[in-house]
Structure formats: structure tokens, C-alpha cells
C-alpha atoms as a PDB file:
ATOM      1  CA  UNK A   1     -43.607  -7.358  -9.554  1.00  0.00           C
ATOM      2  CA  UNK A   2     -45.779 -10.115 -10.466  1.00  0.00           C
ATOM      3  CA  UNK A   3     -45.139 -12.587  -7.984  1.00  0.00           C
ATOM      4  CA  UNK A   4     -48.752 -12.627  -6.071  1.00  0.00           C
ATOM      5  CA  UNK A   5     -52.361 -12.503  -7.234  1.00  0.00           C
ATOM      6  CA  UNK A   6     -54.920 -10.838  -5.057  1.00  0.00           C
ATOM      7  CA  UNK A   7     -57.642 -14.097  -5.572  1.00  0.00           C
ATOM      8  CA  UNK A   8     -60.041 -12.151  -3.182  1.00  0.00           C
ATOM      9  CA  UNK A   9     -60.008  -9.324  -0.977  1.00  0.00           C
ATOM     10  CA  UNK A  10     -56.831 -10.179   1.779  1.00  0.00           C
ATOM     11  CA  UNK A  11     -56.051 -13.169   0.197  1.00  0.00           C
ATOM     12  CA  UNK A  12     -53.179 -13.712  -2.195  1.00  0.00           C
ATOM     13  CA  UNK A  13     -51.635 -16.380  -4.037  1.00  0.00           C
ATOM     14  CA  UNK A  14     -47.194 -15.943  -4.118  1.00  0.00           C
ATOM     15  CA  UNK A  15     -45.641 -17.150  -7.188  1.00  0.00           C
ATOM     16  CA  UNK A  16     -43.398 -20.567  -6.677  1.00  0.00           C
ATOM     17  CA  UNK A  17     -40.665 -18.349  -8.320  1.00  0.00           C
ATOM     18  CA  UNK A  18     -41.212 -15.703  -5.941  1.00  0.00           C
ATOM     19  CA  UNK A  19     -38.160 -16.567  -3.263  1.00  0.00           C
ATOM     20  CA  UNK A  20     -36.042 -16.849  -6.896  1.00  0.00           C
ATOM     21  CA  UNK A  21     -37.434 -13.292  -7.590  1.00  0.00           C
ATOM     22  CA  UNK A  22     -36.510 -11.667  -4.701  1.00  0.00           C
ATOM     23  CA  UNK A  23     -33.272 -13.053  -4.243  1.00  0.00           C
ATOM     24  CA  UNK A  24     -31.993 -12.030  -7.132  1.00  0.00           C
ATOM     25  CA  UNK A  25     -33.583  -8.296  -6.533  1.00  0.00           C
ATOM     26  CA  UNK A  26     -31.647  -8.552  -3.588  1.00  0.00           C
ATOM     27  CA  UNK A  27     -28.462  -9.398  -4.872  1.00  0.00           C
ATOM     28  CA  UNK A  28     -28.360  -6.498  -7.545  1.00  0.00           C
ATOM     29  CA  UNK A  29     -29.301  -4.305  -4.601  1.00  0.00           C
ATOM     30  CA  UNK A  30     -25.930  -5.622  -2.471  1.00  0.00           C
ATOM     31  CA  UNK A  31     -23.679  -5.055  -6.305  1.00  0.00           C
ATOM     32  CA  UNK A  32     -24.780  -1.479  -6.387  1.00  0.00           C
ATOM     33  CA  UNK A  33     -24.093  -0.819  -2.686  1.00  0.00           C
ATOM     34  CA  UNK A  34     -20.888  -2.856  -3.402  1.00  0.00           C
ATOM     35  CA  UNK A  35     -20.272  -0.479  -6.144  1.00  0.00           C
ATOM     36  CA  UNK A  36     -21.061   2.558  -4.287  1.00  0.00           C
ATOM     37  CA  UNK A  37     -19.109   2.517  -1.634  1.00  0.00           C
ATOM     38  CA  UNK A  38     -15.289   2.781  -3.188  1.00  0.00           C
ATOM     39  CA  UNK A  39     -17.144   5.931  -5.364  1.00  0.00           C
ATOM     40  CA  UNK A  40     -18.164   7.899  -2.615  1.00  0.00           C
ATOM     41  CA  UNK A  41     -14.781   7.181  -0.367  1.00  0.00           C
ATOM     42  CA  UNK A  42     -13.624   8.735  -3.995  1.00  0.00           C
ATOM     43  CA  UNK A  43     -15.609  11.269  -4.168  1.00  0.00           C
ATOM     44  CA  UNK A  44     -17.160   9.880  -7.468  1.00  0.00           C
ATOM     45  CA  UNK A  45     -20.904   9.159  -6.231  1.00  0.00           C
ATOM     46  CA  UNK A  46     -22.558  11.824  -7.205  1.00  0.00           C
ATOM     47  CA  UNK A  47     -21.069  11.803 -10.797  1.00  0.00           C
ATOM     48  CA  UNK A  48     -22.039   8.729 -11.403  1.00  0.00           C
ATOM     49  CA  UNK A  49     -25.098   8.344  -9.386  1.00  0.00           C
ATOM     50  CA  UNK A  50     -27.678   5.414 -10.524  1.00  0.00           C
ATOM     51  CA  UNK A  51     -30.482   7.890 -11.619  1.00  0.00           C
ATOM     52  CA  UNK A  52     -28.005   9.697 -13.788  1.00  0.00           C
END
């Protein structure tokens, strides 16, 4: 992703925007399962599945 640089073997450097990053990853994660849920009570998950 781009947030860490390998500056020798073992030994990285994280991005200051990193925590930003990964937040927001994790917020579009919790909107999908959001999403998800009410489809597959429906019945409708696997019609409109992500990788579709």
C-alpha cells in the first residue's frame, strides 16, 4: 500500500499518513459489511456480490 519503506533488511520506515490510511481502509471494509448484511437476509448477496 505504500505506507512503509523497507530502509534495510527488518527495518522499516511507516508513513505519518499511515494510521489515516488504514482507517479509512477500514471504514470502507465496515460500509460493505454494512451493506451486505440486509442483501443476504434478502437473499440478494450473491447477485450482487463485490467481485461481480
Amino acid at each position: 500500500m505504500g505506507q512503509a519503506t523497507e530502509i534495510e533488511t527488518g527495518i522499516w520506515i511507516v508513513s505519518s499518513k499511515a494510521e489515516s490510511v488504514l482507517r479509512e481502509l477500514g471504514g470502507r471494509g465496515d460500509i460493505i459489511k454494512t451493506m451486505q448484511r440486509p442483501l443476504k437476509r434478502d437473499g440478494l448477496a450473491e447477485d450482487r456480490h463485490p467481485a461481480r
